[in-house]
N, C-alpha and C. Protein backbone atom coordinates (compact mmCIF):
# COMPACT_ATOMS: atom_id res chain seq x y z
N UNK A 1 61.85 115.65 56.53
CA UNK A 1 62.65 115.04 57.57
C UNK A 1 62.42 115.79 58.87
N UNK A 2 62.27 114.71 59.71
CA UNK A 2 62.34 115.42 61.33
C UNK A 2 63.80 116.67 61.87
N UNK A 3 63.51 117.27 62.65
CA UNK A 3 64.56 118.10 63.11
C UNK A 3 65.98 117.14 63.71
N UNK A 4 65.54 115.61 64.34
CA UNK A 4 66.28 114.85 65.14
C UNK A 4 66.44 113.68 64.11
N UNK A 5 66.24 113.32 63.16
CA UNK A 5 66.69 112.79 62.06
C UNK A 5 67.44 113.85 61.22
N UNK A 6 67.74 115.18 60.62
CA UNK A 6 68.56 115.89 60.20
C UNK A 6 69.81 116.40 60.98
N UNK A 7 69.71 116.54 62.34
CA UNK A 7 70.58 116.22 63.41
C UNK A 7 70.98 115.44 63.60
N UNK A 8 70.65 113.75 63.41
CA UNK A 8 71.95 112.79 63.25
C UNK A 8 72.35 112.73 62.36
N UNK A 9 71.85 113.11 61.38
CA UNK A 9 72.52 112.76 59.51
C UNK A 9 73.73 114.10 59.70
N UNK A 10 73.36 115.09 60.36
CA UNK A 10 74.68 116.19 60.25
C UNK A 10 75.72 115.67 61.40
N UNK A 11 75.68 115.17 62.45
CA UNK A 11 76.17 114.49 63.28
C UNK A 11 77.09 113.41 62.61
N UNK A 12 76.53 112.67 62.11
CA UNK A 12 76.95 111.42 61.19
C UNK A 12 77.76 112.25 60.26
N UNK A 13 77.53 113.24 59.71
CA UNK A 13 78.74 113.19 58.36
C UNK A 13 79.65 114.23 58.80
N UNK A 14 79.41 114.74 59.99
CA UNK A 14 80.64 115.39 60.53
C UNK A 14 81.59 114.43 60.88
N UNK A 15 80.99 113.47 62.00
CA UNK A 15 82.09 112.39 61.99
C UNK A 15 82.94 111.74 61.32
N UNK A 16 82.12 111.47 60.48
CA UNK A 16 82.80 110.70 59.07
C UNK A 16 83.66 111.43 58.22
N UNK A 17 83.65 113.26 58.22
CA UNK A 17 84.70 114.25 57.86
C UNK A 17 85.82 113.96 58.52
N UNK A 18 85.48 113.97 60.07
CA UNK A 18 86.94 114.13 60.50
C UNK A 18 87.50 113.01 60.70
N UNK A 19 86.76 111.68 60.68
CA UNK A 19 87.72 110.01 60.55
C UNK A 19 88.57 109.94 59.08
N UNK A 20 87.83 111.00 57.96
CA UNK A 20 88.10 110.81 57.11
C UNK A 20 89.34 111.31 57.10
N UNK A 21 89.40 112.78 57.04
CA UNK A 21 90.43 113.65 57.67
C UNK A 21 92.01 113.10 58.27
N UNK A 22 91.71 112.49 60.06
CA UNK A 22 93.05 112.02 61.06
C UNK A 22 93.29 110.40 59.67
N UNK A 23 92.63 110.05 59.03
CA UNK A 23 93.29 109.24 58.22
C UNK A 23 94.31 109.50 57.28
N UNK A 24 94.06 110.51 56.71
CA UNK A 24 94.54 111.19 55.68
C UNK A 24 95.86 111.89 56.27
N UNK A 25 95.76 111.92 57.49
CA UNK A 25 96.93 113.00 57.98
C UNK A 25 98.39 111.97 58.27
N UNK A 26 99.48 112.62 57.67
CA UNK A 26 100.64 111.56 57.53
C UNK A 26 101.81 112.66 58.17
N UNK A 27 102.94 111.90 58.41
CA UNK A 27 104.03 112.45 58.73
C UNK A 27 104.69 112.68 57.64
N UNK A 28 105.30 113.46 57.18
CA UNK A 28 105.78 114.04 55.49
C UNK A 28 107.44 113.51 55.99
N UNK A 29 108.32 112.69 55.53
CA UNK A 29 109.33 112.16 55.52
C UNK A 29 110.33 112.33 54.38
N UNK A 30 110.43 113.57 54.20
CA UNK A 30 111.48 114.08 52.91
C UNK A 30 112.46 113.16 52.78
N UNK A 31 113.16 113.48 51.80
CA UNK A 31 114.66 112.96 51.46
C UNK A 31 115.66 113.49 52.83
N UNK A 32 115.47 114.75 53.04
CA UNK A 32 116.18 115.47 54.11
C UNK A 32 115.92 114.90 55.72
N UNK A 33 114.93 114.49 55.52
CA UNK A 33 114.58 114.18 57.32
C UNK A 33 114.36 112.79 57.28
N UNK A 34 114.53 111.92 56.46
CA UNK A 34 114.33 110.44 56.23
C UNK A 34 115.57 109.85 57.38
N UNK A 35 115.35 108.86 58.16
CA UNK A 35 116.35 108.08 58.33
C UNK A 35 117.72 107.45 57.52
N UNK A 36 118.34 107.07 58.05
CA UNK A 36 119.82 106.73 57.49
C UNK A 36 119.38 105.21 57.72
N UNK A 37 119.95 104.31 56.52
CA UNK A 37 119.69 103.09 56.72
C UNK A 37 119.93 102.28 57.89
N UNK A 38 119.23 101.65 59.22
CA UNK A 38 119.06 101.25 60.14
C UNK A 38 119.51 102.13 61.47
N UNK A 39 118.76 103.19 61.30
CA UNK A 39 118.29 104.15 62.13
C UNK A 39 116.76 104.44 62.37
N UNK A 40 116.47 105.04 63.22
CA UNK A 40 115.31 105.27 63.52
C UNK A 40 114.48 106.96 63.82
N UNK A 41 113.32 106.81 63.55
CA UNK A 41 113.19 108.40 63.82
C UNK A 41 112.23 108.35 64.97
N UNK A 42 111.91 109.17 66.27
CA UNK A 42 111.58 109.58 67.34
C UNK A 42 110.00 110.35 66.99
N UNK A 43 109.25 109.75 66.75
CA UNK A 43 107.87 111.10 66.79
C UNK A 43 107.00 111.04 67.60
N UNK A 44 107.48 110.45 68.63
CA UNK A 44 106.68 110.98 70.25
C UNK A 44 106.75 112.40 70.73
N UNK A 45 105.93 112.65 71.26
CA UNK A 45 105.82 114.36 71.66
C UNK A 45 106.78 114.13 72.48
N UNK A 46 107.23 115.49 72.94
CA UNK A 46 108.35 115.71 73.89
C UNK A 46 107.73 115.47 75.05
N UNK A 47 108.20 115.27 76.13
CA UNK A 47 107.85 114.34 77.70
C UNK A 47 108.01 115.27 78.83
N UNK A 48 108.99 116.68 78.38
CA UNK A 48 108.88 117.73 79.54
C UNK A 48 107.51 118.16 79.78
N UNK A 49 106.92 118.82 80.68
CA UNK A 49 106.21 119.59 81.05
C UNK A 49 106.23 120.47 80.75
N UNK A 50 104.57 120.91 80.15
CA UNK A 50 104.08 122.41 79.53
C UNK A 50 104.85 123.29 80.46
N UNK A 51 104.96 124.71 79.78
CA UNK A 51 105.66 125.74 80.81
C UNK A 51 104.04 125.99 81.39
N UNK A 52 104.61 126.46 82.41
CA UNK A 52 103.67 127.00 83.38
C UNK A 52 103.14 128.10 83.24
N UNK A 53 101.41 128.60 82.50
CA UNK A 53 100.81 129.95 82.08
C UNK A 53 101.22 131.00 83.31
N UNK A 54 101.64 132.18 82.51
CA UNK A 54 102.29 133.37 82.99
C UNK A 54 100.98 134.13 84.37
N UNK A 55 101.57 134.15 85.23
CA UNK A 55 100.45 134.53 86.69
C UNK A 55 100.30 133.39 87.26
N UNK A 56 100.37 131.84 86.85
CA UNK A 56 100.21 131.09 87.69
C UNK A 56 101.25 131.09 88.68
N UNK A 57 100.76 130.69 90.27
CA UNK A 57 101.75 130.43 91.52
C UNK A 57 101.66 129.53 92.06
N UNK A 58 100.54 128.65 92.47
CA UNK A 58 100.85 127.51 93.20
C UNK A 58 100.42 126.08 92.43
N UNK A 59 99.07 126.37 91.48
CA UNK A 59 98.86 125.25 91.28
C UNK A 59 99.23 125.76 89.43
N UNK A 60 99.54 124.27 89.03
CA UNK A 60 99.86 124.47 87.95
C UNK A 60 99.04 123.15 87.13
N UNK A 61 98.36 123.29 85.79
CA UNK A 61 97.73 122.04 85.22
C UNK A 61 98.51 121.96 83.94
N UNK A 62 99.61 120.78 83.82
CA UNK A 62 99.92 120.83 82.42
C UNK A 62 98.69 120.18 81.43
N UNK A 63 99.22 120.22 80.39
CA UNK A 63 98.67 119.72 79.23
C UNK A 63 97.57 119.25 79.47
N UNK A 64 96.28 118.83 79.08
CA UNK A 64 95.46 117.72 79.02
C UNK A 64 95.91 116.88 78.61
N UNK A 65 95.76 115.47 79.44
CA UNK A 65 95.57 114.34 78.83
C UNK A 65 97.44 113.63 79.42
N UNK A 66 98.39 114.49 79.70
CA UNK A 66 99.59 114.15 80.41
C UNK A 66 99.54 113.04 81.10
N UNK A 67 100.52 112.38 80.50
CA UNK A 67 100.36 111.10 81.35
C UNK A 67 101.70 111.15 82.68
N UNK A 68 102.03 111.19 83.99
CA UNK A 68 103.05 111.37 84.30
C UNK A 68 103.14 109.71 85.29
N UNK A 69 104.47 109.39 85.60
CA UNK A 69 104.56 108.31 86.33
C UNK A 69 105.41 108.75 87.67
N UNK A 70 105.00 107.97 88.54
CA UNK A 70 105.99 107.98 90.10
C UNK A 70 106.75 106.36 90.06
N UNK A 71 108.03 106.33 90.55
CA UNK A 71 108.94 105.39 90.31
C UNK A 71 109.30 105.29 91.68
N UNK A 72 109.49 104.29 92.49
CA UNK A 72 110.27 103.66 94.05
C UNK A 72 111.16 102.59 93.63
N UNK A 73 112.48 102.70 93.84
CA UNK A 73 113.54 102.21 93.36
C UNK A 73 113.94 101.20 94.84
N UNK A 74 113.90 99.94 95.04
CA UNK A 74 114.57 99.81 96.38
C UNK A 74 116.10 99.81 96.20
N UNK A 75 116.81 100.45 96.97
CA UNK A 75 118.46 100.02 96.93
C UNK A 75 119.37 100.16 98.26
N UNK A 76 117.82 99.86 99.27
CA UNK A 76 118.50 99.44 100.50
C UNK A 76 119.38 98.55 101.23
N UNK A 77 120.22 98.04 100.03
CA UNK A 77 120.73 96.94 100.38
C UNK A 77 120.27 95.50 100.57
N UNK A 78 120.66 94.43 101.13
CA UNK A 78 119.94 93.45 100.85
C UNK A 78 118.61 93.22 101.80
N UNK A 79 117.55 94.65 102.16
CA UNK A 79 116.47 94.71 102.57
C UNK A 79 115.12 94.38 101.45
N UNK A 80 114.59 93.90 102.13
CA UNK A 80 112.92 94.42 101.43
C UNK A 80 112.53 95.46 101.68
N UNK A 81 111.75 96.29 100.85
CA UNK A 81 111.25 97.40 101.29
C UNK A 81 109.58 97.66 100.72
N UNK A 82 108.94 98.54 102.15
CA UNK A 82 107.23 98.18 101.78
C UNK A 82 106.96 99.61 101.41
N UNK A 83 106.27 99.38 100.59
CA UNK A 83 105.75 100.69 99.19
C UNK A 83 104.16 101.28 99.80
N UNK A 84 103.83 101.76 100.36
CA UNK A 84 102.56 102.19 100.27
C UNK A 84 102.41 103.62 99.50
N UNK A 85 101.86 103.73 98.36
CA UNK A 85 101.55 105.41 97.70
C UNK A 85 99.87 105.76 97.80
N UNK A 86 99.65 106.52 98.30
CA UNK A 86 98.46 106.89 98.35
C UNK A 86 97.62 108.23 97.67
N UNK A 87 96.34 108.08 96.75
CA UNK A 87 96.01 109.91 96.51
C UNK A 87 95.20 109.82 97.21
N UNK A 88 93.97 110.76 96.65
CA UNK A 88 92.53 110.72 97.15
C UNK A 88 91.72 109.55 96.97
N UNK A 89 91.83 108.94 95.57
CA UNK A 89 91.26 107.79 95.04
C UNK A 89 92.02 106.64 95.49
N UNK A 90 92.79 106.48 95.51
CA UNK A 90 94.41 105.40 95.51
C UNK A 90 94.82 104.82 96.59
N UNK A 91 94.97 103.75 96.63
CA UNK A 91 96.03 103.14 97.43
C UNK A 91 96.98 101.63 96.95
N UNK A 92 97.89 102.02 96.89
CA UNK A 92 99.03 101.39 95.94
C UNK A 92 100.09 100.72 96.86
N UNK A 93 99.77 99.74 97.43
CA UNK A 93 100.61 98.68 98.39
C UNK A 93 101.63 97.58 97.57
N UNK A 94 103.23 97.67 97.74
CA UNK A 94 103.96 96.91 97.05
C UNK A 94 104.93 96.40 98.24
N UNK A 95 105.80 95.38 98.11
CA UNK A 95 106.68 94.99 98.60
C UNK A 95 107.83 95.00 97.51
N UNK A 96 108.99 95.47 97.35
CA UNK A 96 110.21 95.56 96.71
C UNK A 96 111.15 94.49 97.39
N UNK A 97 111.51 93.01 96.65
CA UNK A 97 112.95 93.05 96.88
C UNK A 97 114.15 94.06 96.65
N UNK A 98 115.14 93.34 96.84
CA UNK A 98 116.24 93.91 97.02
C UNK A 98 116.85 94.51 95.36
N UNK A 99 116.98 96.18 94.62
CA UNK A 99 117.38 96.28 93.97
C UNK A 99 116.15 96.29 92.67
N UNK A 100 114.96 96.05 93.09
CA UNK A 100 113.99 96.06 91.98
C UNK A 100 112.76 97.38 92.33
N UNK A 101 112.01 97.43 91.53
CA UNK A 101 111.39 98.91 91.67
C UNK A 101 109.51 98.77 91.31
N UNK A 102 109.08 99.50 91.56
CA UNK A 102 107.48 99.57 91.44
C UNK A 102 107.57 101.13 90.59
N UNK A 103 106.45 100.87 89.48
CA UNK A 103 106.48 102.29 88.89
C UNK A 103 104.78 102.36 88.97
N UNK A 104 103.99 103.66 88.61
CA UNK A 104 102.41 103.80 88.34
C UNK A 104 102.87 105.08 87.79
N UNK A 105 101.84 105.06 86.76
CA UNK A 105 101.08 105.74 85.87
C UNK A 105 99.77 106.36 86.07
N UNK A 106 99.40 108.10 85.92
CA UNK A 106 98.25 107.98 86.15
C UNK A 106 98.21 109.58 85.03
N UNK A 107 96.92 110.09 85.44
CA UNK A 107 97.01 111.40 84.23
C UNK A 107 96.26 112.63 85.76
N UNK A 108 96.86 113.81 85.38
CA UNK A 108 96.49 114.81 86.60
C UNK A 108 95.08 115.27 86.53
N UNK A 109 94.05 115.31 87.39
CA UNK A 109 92.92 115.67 87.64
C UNK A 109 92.58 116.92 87.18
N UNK A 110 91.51 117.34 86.57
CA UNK A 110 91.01 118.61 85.90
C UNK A 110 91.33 119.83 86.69
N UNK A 111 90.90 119.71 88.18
CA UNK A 111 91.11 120.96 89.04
C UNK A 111 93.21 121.14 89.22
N UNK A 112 93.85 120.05 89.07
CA UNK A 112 95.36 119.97 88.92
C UNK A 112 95.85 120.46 90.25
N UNK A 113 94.64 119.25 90.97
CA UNK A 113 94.92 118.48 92.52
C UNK A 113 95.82 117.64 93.20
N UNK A 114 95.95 117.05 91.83
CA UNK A 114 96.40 115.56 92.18
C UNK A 114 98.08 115.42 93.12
N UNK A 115 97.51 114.61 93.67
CA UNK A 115 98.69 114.44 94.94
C UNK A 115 99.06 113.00 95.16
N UNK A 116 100.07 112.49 95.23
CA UNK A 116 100.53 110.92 95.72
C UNK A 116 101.58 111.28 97.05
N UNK A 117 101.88 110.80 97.82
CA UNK A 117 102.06 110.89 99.17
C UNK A 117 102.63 109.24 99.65
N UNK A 118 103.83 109.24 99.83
CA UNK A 118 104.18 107.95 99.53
C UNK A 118 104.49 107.39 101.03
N UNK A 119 104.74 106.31 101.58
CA UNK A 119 105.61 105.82 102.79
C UNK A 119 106.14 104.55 102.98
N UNK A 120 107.65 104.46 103.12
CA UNK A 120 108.57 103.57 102.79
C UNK A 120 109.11 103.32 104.27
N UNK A 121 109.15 101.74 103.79
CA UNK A 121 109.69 100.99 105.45
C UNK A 121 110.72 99.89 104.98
N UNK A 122 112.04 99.70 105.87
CA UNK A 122 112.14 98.67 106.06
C UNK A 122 113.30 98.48 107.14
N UNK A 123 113.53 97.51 107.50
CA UNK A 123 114.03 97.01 108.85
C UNK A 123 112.96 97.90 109.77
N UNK A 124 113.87 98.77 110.88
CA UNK A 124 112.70 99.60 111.54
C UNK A 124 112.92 101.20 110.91
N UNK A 125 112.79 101.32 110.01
CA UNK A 125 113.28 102.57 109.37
C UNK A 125 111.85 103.33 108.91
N UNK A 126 111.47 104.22 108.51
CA UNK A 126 110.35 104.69 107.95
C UNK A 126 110.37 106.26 107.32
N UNK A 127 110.16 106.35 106.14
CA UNK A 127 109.82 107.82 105.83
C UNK A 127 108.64 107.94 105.12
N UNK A 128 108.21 109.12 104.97
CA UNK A 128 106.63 109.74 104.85
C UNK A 128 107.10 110.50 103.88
N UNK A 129 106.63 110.66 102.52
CA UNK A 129 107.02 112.00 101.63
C UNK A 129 106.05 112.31 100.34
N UNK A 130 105.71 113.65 100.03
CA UNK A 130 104.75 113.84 98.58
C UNK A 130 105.88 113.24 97.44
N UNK A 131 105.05 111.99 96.76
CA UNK A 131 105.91 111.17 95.58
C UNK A 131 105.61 112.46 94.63
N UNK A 132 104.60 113.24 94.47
CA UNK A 132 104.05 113.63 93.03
C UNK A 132 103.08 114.94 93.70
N UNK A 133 103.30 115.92 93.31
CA UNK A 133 102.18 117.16 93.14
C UNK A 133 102.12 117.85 92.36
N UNK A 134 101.02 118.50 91.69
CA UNK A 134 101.01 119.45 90.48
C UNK A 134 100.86 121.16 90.85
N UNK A 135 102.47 121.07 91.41
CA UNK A 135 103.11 122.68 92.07
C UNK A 135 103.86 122.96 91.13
N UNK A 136 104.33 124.32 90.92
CA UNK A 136 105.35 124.80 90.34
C UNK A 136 106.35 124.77 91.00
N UNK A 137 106.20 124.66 92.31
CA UNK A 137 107.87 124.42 93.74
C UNK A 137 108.46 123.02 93.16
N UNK A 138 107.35 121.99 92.91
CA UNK A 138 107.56 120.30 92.85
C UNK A 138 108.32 119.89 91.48
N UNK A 139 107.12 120.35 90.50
CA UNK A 139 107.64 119.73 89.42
C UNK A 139 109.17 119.54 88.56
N UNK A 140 109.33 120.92 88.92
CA UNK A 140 110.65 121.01 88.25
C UNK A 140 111.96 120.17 88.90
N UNK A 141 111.28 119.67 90.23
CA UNK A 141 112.39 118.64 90.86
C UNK A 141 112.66 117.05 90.03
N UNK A 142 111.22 116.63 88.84
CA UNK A 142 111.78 115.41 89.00
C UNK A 142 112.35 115.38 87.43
N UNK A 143 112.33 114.21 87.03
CA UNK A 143 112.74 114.78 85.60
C UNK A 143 111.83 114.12 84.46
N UNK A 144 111.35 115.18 83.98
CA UNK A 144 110.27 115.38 82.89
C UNK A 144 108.60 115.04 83.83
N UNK A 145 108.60 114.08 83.24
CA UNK A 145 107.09 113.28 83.34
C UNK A 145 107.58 112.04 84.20
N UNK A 146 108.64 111.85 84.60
CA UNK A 146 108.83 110.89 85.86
C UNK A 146 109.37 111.20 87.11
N UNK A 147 109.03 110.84 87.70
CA UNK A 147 109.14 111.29 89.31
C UNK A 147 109.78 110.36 89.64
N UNK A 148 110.91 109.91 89.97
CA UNK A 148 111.68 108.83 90.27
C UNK A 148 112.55 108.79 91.51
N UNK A 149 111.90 108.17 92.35
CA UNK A 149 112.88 108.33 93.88
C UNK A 149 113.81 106.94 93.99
N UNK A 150 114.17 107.00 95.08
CA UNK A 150 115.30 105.65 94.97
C UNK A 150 115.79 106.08 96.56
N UNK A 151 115.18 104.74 97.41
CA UNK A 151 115.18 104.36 98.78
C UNK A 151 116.93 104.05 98.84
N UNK A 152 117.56 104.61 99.67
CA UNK A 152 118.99 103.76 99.86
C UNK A 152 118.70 104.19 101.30
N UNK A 153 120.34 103.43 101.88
CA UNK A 153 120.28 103.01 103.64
C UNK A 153 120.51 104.60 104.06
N UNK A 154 120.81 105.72 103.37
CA UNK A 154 121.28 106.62 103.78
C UNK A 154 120.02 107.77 103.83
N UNK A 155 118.80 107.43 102.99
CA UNK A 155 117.58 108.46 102.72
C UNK A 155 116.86 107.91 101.15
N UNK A 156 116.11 109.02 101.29
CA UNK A 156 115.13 109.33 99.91
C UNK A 156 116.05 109.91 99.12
N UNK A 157 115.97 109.54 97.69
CA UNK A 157 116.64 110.45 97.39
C UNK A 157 115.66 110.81 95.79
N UNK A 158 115.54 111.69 94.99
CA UNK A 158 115.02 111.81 93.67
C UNK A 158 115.50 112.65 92.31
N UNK A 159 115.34 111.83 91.47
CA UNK A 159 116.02 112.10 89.94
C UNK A 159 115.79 113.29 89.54
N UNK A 160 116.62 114.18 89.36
CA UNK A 160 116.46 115.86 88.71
C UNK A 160 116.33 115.69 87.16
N UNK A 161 115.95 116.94 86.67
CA UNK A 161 115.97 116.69 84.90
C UNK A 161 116.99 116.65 84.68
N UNK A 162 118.46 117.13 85.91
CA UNK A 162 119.64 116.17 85.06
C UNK A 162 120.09 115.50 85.37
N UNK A 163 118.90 114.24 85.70
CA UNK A 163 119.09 112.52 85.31
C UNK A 163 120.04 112.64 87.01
N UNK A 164 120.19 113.67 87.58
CA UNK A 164 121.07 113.13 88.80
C UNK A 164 120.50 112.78 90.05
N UNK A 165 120.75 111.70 91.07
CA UNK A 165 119.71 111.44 92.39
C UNK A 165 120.37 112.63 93.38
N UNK A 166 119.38 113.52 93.90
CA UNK A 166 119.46 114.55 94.61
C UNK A 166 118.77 113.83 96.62
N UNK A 167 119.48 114.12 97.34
CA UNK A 167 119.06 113.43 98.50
C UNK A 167 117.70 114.39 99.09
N UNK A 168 116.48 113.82 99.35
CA UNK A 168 115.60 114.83 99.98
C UNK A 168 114.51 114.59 101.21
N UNK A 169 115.53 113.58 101.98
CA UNK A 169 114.87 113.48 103.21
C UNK A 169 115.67 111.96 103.66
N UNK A 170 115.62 112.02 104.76
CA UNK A 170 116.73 110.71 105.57
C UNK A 170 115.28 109.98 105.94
N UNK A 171 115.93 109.07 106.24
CA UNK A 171 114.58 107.74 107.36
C UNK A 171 114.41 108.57 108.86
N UNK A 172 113.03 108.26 109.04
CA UNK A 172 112.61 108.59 110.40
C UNK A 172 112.65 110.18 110.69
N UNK A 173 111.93 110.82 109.64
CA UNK A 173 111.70 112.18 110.46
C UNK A 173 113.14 113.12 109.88
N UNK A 174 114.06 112.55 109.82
CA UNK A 174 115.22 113.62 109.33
C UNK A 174 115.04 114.30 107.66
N UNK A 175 115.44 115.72 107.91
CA UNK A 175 114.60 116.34 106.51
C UNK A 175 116.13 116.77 106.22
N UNK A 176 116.01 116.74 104.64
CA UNK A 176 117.07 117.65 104.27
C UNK A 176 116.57 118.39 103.30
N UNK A 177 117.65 119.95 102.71
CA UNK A 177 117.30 120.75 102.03
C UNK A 177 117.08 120.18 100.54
N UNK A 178 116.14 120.74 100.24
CA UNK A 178 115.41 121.04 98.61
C UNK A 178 116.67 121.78 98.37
């Protein structure tokens, strides 16, 4: 046999080890950890964010493969409101009626660059703000793996991990404290 014919045949039955393998692999559901009749059990990974490796300071890369989302809530009253989110790659143009929301999904870039940068209008109102960055200052503001802001007549405001809307910037240039 050739060197590149014994190299796919070992290629080939490695693969076929480990399909064989993630098949074989089950969730073990004792008597003890079984559900209660019409209940349910949860085996999604947990949704917080990796802790942050010890010495890191500004940039932080969770997990591979993290999926995180940015959320724009309109609740300006009975306004429309215009969604533009932008990264490097991106540009994400929505219009919100009144009381309904735009969400995106994306996964953080290898170098753990990634930036969304959002700007919200309506009547003559306007604010400019980072929806999403992969900082150790940022993350811990939104809650978990969602970044969830929510436009009202009074400012920006965004969801903490405890689920509460924290105000973090007014329309037109007015900033408030982190």
């Amino acid at each position: 046999m050739t060197g590149s014919k014994t190299t796919l045949l070992i290629l080939v039955g490695f693969i076929l080890c480990v399909a064989t393998r993630a098949r074989s692999e089950s969730v073990d559901l004792t008597p003890e950890l079984a559900p209660a009749p019409g209940e349910s059990i949860d085996l999604t990974p947990e949704l917080a964010p990796a802790p942050a490796p010890e010495g890191a300071h500004d940039i932080w890369i969770p997990e591979p493969f993290k999926k995180f989302f940015v959320r724009i809530i309109n609740e300006v009253g009975l306004h429309k409101l215009d969604v533009t989110c932008k990264s490097k790659n991106d540009v994400l143009v929505r219009t919100l009626p009144p009381g309904n929301h735009f969400e995106f999904g994306f996964r953080v870039n290898f170098p753990g660059s990634t930036l969304f940068h959002c700007d919200l209008r309506y009547l003559n109102h306007h604010a400019g703000f980072v929806a999403f960055k992969t900082d150790l200052d940022f993350l811990p503001h939104c809650s978990g793996v969602h970044c969830i802001w929510q436009a009202r007549q009074d400012g920006i405001y965004l969801m903490d991990s405890d689920q509460v809307y924290q105000k973090r910037l007014g329309w037109d240039g007015k900033t408030t404290a982190v």
